[in-house]
Protein backbone atom coordinates (compact mmCIF):
# COMPACT_ATOMS: atom_id res chain seq x y z
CA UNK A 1 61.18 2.62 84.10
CA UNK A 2 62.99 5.54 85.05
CA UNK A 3 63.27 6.84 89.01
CA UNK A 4 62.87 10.65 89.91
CA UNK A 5 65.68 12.70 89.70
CA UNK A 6 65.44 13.22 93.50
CA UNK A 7 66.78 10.15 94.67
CA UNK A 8 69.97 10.14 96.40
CA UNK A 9 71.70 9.02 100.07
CA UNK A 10 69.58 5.73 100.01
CA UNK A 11 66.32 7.98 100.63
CA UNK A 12 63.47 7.86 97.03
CA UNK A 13 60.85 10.79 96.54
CA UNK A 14 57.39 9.15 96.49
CA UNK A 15 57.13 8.92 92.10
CA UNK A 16 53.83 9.64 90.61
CA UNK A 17 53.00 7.51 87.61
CA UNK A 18 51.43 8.67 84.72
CA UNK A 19 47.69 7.66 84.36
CA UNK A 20 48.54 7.89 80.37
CA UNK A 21 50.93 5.07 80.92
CA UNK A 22 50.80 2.39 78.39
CA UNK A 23 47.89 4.29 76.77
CA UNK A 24 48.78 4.53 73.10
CA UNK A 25 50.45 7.52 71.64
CA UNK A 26 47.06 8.31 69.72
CA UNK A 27 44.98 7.97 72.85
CA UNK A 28 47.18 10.11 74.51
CA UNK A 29 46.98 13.13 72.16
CA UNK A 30 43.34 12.62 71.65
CA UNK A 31 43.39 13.05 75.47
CA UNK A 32 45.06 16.14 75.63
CA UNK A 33 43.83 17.57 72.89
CA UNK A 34 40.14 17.30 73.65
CA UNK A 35 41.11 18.49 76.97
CA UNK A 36 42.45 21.80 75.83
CA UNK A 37 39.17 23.47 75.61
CA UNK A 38 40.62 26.68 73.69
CA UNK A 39 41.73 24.66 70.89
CA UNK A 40 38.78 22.99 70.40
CA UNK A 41 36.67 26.23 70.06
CA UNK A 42 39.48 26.94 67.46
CA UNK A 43 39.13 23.74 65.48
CA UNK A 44 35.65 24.18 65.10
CA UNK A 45 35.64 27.91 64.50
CA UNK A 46 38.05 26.67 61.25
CA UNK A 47 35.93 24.12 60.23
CA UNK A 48 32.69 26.03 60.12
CA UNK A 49 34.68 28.78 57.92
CA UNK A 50 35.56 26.37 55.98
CA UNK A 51 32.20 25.35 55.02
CA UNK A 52 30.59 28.69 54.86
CA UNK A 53 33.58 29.34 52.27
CA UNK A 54 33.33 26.34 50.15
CA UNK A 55 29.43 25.73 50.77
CA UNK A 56 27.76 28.15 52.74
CA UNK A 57 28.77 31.41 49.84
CA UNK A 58 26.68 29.65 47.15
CA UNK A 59 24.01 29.05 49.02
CA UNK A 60 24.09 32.62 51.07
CA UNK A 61 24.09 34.23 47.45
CA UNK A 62 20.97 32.04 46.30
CA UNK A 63 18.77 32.77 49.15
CA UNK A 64 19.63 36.37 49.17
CA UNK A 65 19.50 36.65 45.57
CA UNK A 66 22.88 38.84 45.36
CA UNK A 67 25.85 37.96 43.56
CA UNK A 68 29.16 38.72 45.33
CA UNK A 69 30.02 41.29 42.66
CA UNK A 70 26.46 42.47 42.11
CA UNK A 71 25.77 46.10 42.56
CA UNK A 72 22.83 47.68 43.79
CA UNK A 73 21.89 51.28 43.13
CA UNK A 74 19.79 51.12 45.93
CA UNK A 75 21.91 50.20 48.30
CA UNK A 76 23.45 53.11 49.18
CA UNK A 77 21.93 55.91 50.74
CA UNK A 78 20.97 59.21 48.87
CA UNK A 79 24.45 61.26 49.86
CA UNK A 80 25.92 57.55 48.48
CA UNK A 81 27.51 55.76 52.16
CA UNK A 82 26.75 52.15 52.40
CA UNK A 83 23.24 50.79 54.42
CA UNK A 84 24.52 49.74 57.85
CA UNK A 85 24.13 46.04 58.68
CA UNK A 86 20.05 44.59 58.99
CA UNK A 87 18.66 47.35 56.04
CA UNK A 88 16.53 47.22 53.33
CA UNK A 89 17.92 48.77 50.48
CA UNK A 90 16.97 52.54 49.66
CA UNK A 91 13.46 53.31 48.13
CA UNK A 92 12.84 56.41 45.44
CA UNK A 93 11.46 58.42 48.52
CA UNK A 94 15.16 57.93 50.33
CA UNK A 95 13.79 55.87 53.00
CA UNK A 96 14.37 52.06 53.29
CA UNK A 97 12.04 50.02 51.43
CA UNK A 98 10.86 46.96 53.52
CA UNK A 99 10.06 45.06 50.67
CA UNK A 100 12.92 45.75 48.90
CA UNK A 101 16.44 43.64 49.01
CA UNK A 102 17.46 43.22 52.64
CA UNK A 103 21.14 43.26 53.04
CA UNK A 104 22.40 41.29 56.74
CA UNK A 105 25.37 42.96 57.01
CA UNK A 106 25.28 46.07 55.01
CA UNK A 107 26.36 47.20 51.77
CA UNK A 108 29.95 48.16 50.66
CA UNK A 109 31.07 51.66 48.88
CA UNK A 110 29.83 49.83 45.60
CA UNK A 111 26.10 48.73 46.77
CA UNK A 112 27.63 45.21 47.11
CA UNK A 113 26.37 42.68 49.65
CA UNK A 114 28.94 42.51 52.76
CA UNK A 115 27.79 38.93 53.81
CA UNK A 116 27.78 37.60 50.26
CA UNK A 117 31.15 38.96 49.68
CA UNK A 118 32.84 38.31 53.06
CA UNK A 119 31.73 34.78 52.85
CA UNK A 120 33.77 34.32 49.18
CA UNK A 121 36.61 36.35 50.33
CA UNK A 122 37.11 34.18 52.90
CA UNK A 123 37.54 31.59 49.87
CA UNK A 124 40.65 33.36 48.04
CA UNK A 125 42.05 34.38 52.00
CA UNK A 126 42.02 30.80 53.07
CA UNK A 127 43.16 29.42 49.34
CA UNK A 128 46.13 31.75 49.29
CA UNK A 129 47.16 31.47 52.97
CA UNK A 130 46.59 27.62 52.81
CA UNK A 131 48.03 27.20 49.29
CA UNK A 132 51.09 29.11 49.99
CA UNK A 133 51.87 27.52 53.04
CA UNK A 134 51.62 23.56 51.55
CA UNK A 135 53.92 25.08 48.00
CA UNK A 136 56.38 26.54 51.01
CA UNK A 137 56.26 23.72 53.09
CA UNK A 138 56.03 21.28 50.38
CA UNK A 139 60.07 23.02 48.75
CA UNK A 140 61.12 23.29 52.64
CA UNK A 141 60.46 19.68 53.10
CA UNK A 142 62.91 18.43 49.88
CA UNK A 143 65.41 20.66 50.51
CA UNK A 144 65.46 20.25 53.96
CA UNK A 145 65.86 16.72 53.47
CA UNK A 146 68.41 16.72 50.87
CA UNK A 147 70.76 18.82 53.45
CA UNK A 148 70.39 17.14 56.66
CA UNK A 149 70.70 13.50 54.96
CA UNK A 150 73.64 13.80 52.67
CA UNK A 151 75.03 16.68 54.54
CA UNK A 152 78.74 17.87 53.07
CA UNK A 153 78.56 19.90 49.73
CA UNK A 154 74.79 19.56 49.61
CA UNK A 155 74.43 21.06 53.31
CA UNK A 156 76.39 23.75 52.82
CA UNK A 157 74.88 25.06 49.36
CA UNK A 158 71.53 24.75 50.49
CA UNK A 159 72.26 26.59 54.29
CA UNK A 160 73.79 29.17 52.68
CA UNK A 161 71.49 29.82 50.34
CA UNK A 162 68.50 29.59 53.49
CA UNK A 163 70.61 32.02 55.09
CA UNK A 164 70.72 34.31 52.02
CA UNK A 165 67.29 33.77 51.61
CA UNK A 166 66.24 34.78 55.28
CA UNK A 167 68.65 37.91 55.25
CA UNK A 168 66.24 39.84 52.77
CA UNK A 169 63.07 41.54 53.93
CA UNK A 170 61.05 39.59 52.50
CA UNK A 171 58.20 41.73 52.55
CA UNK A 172 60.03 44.70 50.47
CA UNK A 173 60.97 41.97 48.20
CA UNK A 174 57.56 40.08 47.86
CA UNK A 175 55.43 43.28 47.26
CA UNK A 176 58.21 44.10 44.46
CA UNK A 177 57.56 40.73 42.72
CA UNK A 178 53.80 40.85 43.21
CA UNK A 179 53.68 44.00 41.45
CA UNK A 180 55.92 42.55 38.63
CA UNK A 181 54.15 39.56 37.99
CA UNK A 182 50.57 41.29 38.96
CA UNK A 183 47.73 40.38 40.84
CA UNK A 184 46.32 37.00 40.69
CA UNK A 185 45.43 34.11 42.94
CA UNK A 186 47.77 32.02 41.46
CA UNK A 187 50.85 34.52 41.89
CA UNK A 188 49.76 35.13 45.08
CA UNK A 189 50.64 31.91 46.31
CA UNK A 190 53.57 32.14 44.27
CA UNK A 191 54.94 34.97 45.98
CA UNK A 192 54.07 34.33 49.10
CA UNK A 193 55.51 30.63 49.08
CA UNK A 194 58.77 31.84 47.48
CA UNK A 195 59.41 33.94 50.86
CA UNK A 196 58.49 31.26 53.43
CA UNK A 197 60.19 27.79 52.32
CA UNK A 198 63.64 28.59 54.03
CA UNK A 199 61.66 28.11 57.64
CA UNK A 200 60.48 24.67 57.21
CA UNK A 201 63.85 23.43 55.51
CA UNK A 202 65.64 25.22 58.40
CA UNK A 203 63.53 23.28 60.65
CA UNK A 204 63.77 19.76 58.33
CA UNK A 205 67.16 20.12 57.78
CA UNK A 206 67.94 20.41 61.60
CA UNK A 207 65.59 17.74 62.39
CA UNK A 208 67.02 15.23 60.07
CA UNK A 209 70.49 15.92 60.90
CA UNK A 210 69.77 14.69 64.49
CA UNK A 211 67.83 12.02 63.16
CA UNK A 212 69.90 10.30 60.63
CA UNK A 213 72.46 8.46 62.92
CA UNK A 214 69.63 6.98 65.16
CA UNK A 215 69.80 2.67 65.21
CA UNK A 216 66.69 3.33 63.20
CA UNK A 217 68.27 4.51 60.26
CA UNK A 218 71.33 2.29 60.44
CA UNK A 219 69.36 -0.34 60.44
CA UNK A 220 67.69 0.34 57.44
CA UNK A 221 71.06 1.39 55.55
CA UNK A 222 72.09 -1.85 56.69
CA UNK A 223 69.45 -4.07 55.40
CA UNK A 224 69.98 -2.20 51.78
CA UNK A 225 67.12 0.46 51.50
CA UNK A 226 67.86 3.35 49.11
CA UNK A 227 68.27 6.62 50.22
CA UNK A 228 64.40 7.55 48.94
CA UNK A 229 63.24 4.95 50.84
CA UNK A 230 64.60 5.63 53.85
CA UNK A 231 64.00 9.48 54.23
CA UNK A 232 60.38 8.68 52.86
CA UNK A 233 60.03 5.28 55.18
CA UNK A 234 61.39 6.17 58.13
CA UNK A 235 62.65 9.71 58.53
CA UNK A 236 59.38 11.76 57.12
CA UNK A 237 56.94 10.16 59.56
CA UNK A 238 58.95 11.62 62.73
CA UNK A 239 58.70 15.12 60.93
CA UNK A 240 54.88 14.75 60.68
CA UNK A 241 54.28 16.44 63.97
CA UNK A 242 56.33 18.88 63.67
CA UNK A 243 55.31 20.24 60.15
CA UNK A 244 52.03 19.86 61.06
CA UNK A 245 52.41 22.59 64.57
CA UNK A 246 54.16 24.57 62.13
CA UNK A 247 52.15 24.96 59.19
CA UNK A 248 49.28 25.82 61.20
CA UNK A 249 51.37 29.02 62.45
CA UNK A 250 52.43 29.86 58.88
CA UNK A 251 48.92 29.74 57.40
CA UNK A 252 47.83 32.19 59.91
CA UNK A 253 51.33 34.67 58.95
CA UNK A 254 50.25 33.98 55.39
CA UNK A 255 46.84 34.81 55.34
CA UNK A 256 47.92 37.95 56.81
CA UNK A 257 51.05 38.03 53.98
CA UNK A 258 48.24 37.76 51.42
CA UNK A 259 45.52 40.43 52.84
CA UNK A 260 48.60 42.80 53.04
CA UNK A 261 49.24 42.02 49.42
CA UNK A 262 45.85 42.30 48.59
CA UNK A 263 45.59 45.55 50.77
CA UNK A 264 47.94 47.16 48.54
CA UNK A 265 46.29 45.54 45.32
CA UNK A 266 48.91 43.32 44.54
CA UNK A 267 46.74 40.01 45.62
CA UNK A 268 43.44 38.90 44.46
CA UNK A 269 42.74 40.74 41.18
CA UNK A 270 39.41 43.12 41.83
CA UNK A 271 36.67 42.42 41.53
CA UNK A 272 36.98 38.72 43.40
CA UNK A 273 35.96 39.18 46.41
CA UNK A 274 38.86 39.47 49.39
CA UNK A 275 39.42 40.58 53.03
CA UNK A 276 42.19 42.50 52.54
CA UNK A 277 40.32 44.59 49.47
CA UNK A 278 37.30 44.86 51.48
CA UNK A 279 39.25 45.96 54.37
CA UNK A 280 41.10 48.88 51.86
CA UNK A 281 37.83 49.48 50.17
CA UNK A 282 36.51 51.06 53.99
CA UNK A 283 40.00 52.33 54.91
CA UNK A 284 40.98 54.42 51.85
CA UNK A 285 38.15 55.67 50.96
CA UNK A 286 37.71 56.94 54.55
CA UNK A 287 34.27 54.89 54.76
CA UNK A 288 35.24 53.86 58.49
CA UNK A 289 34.70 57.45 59.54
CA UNK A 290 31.32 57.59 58.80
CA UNK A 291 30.45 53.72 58.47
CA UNK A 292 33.11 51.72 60.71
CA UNK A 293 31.50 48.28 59.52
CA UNK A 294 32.55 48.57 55.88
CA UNK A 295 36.75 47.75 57.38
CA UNK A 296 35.59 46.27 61.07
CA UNK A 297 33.55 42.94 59.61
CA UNK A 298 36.29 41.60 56.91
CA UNK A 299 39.31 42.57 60.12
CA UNK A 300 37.46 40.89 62.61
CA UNK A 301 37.38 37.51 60.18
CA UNK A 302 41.01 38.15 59.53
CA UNK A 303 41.76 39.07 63.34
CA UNK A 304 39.79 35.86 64.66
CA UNK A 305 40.74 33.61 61.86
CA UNK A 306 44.73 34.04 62.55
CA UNK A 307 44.04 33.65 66.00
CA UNK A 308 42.35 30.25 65.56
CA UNK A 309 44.80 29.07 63.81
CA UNK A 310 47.60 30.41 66.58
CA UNK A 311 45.47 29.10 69.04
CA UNK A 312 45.04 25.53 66.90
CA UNK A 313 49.14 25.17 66.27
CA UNK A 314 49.67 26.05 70.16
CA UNK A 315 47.33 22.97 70.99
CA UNK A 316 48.75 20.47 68.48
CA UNK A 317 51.76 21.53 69.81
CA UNK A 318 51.18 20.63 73.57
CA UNK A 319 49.30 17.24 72.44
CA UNK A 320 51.93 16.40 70.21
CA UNK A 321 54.81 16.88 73.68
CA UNK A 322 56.65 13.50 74.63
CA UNK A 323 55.60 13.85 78.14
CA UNK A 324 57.71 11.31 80.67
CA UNK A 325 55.77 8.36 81.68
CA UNK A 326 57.58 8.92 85.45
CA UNK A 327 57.41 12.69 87.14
């Protein structure tokens, strides 16, 4: 056990001890993580969107009755703007028809459902952003690993070609090869994931390269384990925390990568329901002017979504800190 740094001349600072000491690491992050009140709120902001995407669309769609790409004739007002949110859609005499279909949170230019459709857009935003980020981090990981262990030839070819990688704006570039391969899902996380590897193998290949001539790894090159089995044993395990702060923080970038993409309509192919379409649907058709709902509901998901996951990497982060047992 380590003394504080503040002992000199004979004389020794009163030292504070830890209460986490000899807690387990796991006990300890538990600790701080449940005490970081912010990123709990996140957490379970993501895990709630997570079910209304994967259970709570079907079942929004079958009590309402409205498929996410259903239109309604009625459900735009006579001079053809959207209902606002809490209407009943139009009757013949122009007024709203309380027995008619009752749309939560408004209609969209088409007559569509808002609710039914922001609650499967959230689907494609959260597939792409999270799908992207594991095919990124997934190429970062392998590459990074290759450079940092071997190092030499291997190192070199594969930072230089991270550093060519990270010197092109990879926006300009990525909305180039969207519109080459065209919309899609699918080459949406294709895209996306071909312009964010080089961060994680950056961040691999560093890590690794401190790591490999620890006693750890000595040891186990002494005792005869294979390359493989030493970078999968005992060197991936110390880059789980890491990764795992950082792909939080790229999902968020991505999800905005991919409602930029799909902004422009070179993301989700129409008509699948997605926020960055539903945010362009109010925007250029100059909807918000009149009806500010149509592009404020799918940015606020997009706004609050990022920043939960922001606010969820930030609070890994700081449980995941090697804190000194002696301060």
């Amino acid at each position: 056990m380590s003394v504080s740094a503040g002992q000199n001349a004979g004389l020794t600072d009163p030292v504070t001890v830890d209460p986490t000491l000899g807690v387990s690491f796991r006990a300890r992050f538990l600790r701080r993580l449940l005490a970081d009140r912010a990123t709990i709120v996140a957490a379970v902001f993501l895990v709630v969107l997570l079910l209304l995407a994967t259970i709570g669309a079907p079942i929004a769609a079958a009590l309402t009755g409205h498929g996410s790409n259903q239109q309604f004739f009625n459900g735009l007002n006579l001079n053809g703007i959207p209902l606002p949110p809490f209407s009943h859609e139009i009757g013949n005499n122009g007024q709203p028809n309380p027995h008619g279909a009752f749309f939560i949170l408004g209609t969209d230019r088409l007559g569509r459902d808002m609710l039914v459709r922001l609650l499967y857009g959230a689907r494609a935003t959260l597939a792409v952003g999270i799908g992207a980020t594991a095919v990124a981090l997934f190429i970062g990981l392998v590459l990074g690993m290759i450079a940092g262990y071997f190092g030499g030839k291997l190192d070199a070819v594969i930072s230089r070609g991270i550093e060519t990688a990270m010197a092109f704006p990879s926006m300009l570039f990525a909305i180039g090869l969207a519109a080459v391969l065209g919309a899609g899902l699918v080459n949406s996380i294709v895209v996306i994931a071909l312009f964010s590897w080089y961060y994680p193998a950056r961040i691999v290949r560093n890590a690794v390269l401190a790591l490999r001539g620890e006693q750890f790894v000595e040891a186990a090159r002494s005792i005869g384990l294979g390359h493989f089995t030493i970078m999968r044993r005992h060197l991936l395990p110390q880059l789980t925390a890491p990764l795992i702060v950082y792909a939080t923080g790229v999902v968020a970038l991505n999800i905005l990568f991919e409602a930029g993409l799909s902004y422009l309509g070179l993301g989700v192919r129409p008509p699948t329901p997605d926020w960055g379409q539903m945010i362009a649907d109010g925007v250029t058709s100059d909807l918000y002017r009149q009806q500010i709902w149509v592009a404020l509901i799918p940015g606020l998901a997009l706004v609050f979504t990022t920043l939960a996951f922001n606010q969820l990497g930030d609070g890994l982060r700081d449980a995941f800190a090697v804190r000194g047992s002696i301060r």
